[in-house]
N, C-alpha and C. Protein backbone atom coordinates (compact mmCIF):
# COMPACT_ATOMS: atom_id res chain seq x y z
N UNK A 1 268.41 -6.27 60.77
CA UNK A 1 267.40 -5.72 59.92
C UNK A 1 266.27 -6.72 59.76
N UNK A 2 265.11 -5.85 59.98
CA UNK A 2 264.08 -6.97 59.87
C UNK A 2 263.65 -7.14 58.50
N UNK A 3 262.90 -9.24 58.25
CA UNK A 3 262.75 -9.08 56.85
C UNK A 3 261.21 -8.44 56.82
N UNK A 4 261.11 -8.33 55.35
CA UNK A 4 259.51 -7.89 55.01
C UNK A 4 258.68 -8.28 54.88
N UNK A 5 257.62 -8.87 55.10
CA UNK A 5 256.43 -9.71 54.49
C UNK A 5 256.78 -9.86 53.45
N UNK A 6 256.29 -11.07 52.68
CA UNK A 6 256.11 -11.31 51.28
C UNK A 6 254.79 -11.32 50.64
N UNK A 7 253.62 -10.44 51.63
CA UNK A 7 252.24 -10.01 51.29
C UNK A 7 252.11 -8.45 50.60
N UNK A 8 251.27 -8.75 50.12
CA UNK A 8 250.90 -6.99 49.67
C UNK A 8 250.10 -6.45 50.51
N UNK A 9 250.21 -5.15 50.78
CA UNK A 9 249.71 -4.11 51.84
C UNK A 9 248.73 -3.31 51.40
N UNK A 10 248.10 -2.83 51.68
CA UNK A 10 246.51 -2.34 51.29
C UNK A 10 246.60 -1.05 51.89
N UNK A 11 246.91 -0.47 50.86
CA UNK A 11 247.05 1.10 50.81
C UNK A 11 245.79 2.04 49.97
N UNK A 12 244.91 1.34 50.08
CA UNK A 12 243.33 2.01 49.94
C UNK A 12 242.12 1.34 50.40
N UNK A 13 241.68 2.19 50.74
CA UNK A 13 239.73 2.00 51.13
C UNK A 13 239.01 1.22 49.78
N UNK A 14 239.45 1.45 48.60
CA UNK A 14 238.62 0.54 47.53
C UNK A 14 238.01 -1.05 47.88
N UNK A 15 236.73 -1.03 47.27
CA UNK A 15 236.35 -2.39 47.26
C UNK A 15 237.23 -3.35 46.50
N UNK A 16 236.84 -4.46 47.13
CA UNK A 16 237.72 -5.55 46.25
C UNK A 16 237.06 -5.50 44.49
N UNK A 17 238.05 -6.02 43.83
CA UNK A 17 237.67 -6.28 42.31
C UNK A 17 236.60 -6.69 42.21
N UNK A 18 235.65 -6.45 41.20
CA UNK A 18 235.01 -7.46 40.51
C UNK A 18 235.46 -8.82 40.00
N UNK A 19 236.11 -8.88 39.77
CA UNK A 19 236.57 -10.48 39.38
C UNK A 19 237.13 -11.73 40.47
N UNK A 20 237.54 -10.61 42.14
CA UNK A 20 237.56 -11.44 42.91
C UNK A 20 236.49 -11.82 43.79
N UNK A 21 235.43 -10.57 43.73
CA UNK A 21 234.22 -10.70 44.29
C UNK A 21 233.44 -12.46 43.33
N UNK A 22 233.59 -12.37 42.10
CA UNK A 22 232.67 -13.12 41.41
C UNK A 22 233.14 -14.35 41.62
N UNK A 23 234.93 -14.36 41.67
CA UNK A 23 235.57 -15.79 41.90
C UNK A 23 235.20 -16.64 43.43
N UNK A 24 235.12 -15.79 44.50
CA UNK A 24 234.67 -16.26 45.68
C UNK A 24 233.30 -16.71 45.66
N UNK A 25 232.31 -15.79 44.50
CA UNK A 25 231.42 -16.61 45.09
C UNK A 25 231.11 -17.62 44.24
N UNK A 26 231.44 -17.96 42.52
CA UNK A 26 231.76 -19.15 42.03
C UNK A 26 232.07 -20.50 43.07
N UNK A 27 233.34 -20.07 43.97
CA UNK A 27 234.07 -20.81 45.19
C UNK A 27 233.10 -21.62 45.33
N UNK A 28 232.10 -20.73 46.33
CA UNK A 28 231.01 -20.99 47.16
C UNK A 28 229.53 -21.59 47.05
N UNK A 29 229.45 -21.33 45.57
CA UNK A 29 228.79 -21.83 44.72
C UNK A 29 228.37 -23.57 44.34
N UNK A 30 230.32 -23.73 43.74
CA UNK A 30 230.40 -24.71 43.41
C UNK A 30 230.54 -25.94 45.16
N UNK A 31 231.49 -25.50 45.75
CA UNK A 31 231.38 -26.03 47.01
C UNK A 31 229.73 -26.68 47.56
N UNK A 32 228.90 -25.52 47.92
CA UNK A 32 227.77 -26.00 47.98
C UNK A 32 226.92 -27.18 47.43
N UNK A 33 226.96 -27.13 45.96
CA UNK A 33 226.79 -27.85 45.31
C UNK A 33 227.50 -29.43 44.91
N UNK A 34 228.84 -29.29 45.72
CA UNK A 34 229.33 -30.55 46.03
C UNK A 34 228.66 -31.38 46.95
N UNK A 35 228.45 -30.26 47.66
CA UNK A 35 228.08 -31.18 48.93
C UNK A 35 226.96 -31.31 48.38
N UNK A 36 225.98 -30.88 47.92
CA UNK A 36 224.79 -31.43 47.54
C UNK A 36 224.70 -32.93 46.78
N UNK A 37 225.90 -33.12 46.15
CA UNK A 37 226.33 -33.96 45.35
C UNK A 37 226.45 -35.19 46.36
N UNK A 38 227.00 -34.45 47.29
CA UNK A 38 227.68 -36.30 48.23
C UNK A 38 226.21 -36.52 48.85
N UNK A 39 225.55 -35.51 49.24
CA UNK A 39 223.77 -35.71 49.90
C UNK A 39 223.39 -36.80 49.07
N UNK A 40 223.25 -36.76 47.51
CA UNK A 40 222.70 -37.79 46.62
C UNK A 40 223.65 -38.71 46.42
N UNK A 41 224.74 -38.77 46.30
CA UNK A 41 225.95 -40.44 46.44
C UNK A 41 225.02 -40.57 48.22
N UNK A 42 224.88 -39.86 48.74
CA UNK A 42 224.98 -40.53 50.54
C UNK A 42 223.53 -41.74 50.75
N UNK A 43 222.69 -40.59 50.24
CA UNK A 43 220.93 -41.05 49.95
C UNK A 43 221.04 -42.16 49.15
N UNK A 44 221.75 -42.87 48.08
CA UNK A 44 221.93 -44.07 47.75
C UNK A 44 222.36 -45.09 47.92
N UNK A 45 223.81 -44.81 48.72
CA UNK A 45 224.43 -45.60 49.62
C UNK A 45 223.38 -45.90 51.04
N UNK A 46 222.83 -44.70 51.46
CA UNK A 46 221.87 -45.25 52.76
C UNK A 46 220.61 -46.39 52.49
N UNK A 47 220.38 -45.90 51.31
CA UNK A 47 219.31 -47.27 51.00
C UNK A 47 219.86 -48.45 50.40
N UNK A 48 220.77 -48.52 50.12
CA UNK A 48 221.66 -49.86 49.77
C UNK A 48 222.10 -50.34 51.15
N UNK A 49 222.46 -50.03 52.15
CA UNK A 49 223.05 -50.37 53.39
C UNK A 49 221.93 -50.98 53.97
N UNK A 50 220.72 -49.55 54.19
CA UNK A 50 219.70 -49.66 55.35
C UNK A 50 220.15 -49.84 56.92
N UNK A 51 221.06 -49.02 56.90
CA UNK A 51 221.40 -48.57 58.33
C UNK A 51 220.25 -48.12 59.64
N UNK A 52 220.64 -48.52 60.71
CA UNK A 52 219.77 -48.23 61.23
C UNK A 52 219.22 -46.39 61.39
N UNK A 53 218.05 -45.76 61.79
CA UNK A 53 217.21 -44.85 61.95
C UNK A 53 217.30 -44.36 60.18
N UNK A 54 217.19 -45.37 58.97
CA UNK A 54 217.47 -45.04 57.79
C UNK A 54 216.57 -44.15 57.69
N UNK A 55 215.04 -43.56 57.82
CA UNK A 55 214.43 -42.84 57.75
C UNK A 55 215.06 -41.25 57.91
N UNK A 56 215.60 -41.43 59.05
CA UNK A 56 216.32 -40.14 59.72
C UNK A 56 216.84 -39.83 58.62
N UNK A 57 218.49 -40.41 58.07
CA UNK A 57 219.34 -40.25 57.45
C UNK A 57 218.73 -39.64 56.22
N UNK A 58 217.87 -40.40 55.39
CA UNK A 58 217.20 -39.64 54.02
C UNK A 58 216.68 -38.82 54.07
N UNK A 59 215.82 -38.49 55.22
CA UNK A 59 215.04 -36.76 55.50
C UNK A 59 216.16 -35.76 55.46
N UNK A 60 217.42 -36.22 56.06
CA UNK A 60 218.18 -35.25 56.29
C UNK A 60 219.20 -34.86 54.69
N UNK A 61 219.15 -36.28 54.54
CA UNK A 61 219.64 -36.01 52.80
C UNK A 61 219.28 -35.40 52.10
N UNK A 62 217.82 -35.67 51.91
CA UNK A 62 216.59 -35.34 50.72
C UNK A 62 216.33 -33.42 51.51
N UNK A 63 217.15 -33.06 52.99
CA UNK A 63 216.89 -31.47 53.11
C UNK A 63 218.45 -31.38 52.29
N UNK A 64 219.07 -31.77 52.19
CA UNK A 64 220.53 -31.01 51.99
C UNK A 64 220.12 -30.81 50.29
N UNK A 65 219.49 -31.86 49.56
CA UNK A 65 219.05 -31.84 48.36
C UNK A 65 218.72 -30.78 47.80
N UNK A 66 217.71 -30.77 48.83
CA UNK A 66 216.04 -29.69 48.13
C UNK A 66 217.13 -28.03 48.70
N UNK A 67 217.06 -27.74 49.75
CA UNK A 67 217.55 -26.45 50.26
C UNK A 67 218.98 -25.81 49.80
N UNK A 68 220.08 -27.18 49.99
CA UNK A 68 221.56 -26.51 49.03
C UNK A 68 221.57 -25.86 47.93
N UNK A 69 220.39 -26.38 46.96
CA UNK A 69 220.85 -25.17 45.81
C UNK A 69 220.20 -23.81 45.70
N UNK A 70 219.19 -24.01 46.79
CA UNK A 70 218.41 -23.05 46.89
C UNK A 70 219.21 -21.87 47.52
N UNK A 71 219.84 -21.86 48.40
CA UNK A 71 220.84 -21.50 49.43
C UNK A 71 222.17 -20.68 48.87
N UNK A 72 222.43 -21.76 47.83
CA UNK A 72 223.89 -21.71 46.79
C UNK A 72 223.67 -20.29 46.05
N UNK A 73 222.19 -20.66 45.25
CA UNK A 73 221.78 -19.49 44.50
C UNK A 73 221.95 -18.05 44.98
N UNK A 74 221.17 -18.01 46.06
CA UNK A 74 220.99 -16.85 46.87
C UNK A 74 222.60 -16.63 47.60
N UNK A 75 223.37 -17.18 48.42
CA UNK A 75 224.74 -16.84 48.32
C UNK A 75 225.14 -16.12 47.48
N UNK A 76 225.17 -16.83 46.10
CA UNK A 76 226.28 -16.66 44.66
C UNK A 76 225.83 -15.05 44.26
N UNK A 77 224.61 -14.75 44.19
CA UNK A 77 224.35 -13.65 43.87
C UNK A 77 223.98 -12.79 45.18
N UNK A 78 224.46 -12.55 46.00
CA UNK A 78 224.74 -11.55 47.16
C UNK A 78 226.21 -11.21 46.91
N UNK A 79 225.60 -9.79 47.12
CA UNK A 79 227.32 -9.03 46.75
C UNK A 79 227.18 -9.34 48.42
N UNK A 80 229.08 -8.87 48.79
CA UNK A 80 229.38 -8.92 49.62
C UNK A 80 229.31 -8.31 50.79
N UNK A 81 228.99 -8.43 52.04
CA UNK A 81 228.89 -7.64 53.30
C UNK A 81 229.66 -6.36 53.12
N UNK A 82 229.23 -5.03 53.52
CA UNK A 82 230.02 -4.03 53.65
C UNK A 82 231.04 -3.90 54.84
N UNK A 83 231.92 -3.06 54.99
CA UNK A 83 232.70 -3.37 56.27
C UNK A 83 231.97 -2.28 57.31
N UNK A 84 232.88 -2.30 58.63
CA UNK A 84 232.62 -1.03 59.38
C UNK A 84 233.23 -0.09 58.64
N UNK A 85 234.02 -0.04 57.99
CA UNK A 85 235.04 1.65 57.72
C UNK A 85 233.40 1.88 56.24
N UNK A 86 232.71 0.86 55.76
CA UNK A 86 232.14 1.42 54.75
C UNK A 86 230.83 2.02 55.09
N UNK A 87 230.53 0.97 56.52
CA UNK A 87 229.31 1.47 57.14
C UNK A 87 229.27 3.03 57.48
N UNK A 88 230.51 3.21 58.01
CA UNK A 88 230.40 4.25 59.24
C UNK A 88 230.66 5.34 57.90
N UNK A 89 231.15 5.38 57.51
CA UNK A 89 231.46 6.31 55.80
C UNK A 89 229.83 6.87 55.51
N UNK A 90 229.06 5.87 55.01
CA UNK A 90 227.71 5.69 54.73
C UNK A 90 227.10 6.54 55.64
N UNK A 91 227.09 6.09 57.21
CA UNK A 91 226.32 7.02 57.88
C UNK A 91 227.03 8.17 58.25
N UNK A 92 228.17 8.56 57.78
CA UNK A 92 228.51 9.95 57.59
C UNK A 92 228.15 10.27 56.59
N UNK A 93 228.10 10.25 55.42
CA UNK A 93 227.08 10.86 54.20
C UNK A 93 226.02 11.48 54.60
N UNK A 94 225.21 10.09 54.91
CA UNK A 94 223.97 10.38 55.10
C UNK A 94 223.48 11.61 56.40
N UNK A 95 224.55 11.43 57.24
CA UNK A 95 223.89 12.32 57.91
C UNK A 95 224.67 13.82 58.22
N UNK A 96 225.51 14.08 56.94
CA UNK A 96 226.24 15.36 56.79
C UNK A 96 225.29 16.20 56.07
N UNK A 97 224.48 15.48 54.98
CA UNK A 97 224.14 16.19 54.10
C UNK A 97 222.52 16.73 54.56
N UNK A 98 221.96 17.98 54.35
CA UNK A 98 220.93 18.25 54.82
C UNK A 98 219.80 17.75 54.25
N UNK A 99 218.71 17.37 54.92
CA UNK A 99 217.16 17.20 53.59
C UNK A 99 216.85 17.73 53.05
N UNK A 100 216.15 18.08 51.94
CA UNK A 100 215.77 18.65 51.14
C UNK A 100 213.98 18.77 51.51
N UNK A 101 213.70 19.92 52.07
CA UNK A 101 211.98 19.78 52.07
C UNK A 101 211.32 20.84 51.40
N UNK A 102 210.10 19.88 50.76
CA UNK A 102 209.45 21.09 50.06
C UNK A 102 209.32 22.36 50.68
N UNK A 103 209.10 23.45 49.68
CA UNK A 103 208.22 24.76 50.52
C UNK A 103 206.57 24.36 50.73
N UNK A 104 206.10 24.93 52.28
CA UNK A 104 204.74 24.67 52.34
C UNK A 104 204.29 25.87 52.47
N UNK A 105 202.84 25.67 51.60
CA UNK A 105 202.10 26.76 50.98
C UNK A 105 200.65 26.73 51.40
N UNK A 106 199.59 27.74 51.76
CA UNK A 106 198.70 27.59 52.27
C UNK A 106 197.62 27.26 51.23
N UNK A 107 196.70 26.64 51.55
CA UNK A 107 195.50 26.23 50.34
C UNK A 107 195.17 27.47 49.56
N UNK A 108 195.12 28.68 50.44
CA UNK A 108 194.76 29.73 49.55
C UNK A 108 196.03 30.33 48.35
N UNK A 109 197.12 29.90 48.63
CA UNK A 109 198.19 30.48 47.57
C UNK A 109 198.14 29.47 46.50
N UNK A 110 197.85 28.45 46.54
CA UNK A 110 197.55 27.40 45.38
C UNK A 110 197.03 27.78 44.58
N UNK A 111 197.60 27.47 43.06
CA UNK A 111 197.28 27.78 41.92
C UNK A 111 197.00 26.35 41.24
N UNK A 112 195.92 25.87 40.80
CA UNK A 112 195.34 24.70 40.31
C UNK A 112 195.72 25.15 38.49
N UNK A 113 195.84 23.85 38.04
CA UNK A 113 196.09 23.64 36.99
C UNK A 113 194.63 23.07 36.08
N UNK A 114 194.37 23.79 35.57
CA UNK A 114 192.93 22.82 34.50
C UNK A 114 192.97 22.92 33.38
N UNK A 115 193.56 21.09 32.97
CA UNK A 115 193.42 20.81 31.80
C UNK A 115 191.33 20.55 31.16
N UNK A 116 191.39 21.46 30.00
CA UNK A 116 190.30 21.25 29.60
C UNK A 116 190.58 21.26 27.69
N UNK A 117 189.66 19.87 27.51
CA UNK A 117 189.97 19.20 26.25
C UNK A 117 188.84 18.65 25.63
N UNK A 118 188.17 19.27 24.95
CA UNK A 118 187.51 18.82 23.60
C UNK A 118 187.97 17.48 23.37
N UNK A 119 186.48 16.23 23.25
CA UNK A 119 187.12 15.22 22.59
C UNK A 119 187.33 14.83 21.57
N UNK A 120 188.20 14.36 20.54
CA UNK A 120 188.51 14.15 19.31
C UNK A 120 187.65 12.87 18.44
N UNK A 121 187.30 12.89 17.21
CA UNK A 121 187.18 11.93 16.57
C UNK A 121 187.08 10.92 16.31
N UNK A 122 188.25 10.03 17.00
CA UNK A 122 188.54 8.70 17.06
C UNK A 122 188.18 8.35 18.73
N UNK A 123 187.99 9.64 19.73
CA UNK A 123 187.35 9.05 20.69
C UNK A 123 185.97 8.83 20.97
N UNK A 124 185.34 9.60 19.80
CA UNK A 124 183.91 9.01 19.44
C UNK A 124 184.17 8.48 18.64
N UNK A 125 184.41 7.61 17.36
CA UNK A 125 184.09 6.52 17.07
C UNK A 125 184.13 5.23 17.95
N UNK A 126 185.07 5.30 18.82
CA UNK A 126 185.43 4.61 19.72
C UNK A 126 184.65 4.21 20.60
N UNK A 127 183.70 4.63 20.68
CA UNK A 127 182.75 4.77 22.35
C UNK A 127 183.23 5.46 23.52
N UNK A 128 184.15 6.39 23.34
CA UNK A 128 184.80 6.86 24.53
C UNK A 128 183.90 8.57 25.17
N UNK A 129 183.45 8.57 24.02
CA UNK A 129 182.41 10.35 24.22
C UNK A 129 181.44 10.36 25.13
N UNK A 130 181.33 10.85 26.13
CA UNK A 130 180.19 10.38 27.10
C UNK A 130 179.01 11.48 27.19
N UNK A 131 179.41 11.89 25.63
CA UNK A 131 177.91 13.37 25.77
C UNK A 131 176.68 12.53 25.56
């Protein structure tokens, strides 16, 4: 007899939780931002050393600096990629359901609407009366 996994099996199409969606990208978040962290321990240690092409090394620091959190941000708040089973779902919707198009009507069946309005009181005191 064979044994069983000791995983759970995914017996629906549902998206993942909210709370695991938010924890991954916390993850990813904070990760990023580590490393941004060792960029600035690295950028201090490189000018304490002065290793050779030190120039190189700090441009490349001072990008991990400036761009990681920029990067982090935009990650953290991107929901997650859809799959194929959600894609292909999607473009079955979309293309089961019929358009909706106006009725077209010839200039002569048009019925115009005219608002006509006396101006009030306070739009002449106002300066708004253009008699």
């Amino acid at each position: 007899m064979k044994k069983q996994p000791d995983r759970a099996v995914l017996i629906t199409n549902a998206a993942r939780s909210q709370d695991d969606q938010f924890r991954s990208r916390q993850i990813r978040y904070v990760s990023m931002m580590a490393i941004r962290a060792l960029c600035v321990i690295a950028g201090a240690v490189l000018v304490s050393v002065h290793p050779p092409l030190l120039a190189l090394w700090l441009i490349l620091c001072a990008a991990g600096m400036v761009f990681l959190p920029w990067a982090a941000v935009l990650i953290a708040n991107d929901r997650p990629a859809k799959t194929k089973e959600e894609r292909a779902a999607d473009a079955l919707a979309r293309d089961s359901k019929p358009q909706a198009t106006l009725p077209q009507h010839s200039a002569e069946q048009q019925d115009y609407l005219t608002i006509d309005l006396e101006p009030t009181d306070w739009a002449h005191a106002e300066g708004r009366d253009k008699r």
